[in-house]
C-alpha atoms as a PDB file:
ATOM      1  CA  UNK A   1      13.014 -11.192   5.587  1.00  0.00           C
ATOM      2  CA  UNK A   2      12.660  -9.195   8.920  1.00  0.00           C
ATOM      3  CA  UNK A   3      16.086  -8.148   8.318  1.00  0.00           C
ATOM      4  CA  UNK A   4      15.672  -6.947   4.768  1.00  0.00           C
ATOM      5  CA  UNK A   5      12.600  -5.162   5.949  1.00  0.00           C
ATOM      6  CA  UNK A   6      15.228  -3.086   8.280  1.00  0.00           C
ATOM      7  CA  UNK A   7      17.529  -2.064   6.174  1.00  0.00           C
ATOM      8  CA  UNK A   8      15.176  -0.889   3.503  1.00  0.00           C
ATOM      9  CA  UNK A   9      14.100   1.039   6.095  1.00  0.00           C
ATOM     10  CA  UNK A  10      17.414   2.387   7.067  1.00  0.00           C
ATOM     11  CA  UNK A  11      17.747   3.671   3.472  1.00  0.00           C
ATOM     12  CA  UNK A  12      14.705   5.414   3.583  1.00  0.00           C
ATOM     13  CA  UNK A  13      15.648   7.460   6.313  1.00  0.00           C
ATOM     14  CA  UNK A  14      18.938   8.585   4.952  1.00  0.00           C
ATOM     15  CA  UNK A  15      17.662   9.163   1.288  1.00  0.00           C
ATOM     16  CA  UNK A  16      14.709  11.150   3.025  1.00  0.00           C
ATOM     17  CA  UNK A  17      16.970  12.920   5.140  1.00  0.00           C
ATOM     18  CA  UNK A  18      19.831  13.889   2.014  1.00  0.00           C
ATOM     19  CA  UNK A  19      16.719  14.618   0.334  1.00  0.00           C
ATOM     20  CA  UNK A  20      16.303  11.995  -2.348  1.00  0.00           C
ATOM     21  CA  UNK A  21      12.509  11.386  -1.823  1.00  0.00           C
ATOM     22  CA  UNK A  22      12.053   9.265  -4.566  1.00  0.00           C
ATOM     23  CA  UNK A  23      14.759   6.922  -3.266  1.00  0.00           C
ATOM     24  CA  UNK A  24      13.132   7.263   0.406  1.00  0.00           C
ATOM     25  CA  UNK A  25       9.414   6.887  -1.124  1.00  0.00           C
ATOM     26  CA  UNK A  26      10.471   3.718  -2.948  1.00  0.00           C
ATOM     27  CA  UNK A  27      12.669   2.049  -0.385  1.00  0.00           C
ATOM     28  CA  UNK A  28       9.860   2.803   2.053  1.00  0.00           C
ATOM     29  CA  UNK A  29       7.361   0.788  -0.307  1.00  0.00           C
ATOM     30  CA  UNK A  30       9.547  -2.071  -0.266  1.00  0.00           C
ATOM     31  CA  UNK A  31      10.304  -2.272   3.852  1.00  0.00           C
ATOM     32  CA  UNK A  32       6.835  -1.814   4.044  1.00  0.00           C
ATOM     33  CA  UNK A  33       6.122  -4.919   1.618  1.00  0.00           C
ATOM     34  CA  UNK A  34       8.645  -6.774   3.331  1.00  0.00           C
ATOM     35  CA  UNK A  35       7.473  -6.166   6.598  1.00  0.00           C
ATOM     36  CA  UNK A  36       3.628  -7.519   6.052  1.00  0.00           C
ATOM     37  CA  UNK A  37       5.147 -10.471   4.790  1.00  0.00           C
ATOM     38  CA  UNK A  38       6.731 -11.158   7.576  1.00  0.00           C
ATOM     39  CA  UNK A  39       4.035 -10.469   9.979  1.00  0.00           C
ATOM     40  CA  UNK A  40       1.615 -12.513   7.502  1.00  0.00           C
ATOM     41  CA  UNK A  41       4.145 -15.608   7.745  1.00  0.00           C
ATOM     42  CA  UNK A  42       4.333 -15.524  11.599  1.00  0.00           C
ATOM     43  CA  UNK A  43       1.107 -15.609  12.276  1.00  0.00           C
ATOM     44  CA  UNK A  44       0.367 -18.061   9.990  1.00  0.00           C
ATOM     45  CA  UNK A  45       3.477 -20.877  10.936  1.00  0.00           C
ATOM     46  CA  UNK A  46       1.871 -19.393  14.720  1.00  0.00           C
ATOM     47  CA  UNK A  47      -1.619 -20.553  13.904  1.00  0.00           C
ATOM     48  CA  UNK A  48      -0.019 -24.018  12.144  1.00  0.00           C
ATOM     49  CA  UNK A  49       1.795 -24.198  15.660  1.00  0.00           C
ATOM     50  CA  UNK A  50      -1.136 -24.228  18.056  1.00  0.00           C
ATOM     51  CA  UNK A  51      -3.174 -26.346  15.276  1.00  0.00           C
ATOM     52  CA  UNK A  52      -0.914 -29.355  15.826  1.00  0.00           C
ATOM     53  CA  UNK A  53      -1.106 -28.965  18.920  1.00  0.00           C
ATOM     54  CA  UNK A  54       2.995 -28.476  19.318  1.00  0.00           C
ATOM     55  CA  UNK A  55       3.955 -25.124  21.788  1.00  0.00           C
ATOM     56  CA  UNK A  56       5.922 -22.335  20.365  1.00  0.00           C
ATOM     57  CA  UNK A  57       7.350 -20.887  23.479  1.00  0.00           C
END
């Protein structure tokens, strides 16, 4: 998902800088979708982690 999040953003930037800002502005929504995801799945399967008591280093 992390990786999706990337290249989304990687297309906004060179939409944005070709000047297709409705391409950047929408691939931008969707890395930053993809992104909070992420961070909201890690830090939940995190919290699971340290709840059963298992380390995740």
């Amino acid at each position: 998902m992390l990786k999706w999040a990337l290249i989304f953003f990687v297309v906004s930037l060179v939409a944005g800088a070709l000047g297709f800002t409705n391409v950047a502005a929408g691939a931008r929504g969707i890395a930053r979708l993809l992104f909070g995801l992420f961070l909201v799945i890690a830090v939940v399967i995190v919290i699971v982690a340290f709840a059963l008591g298992q380390a995740v280093f």
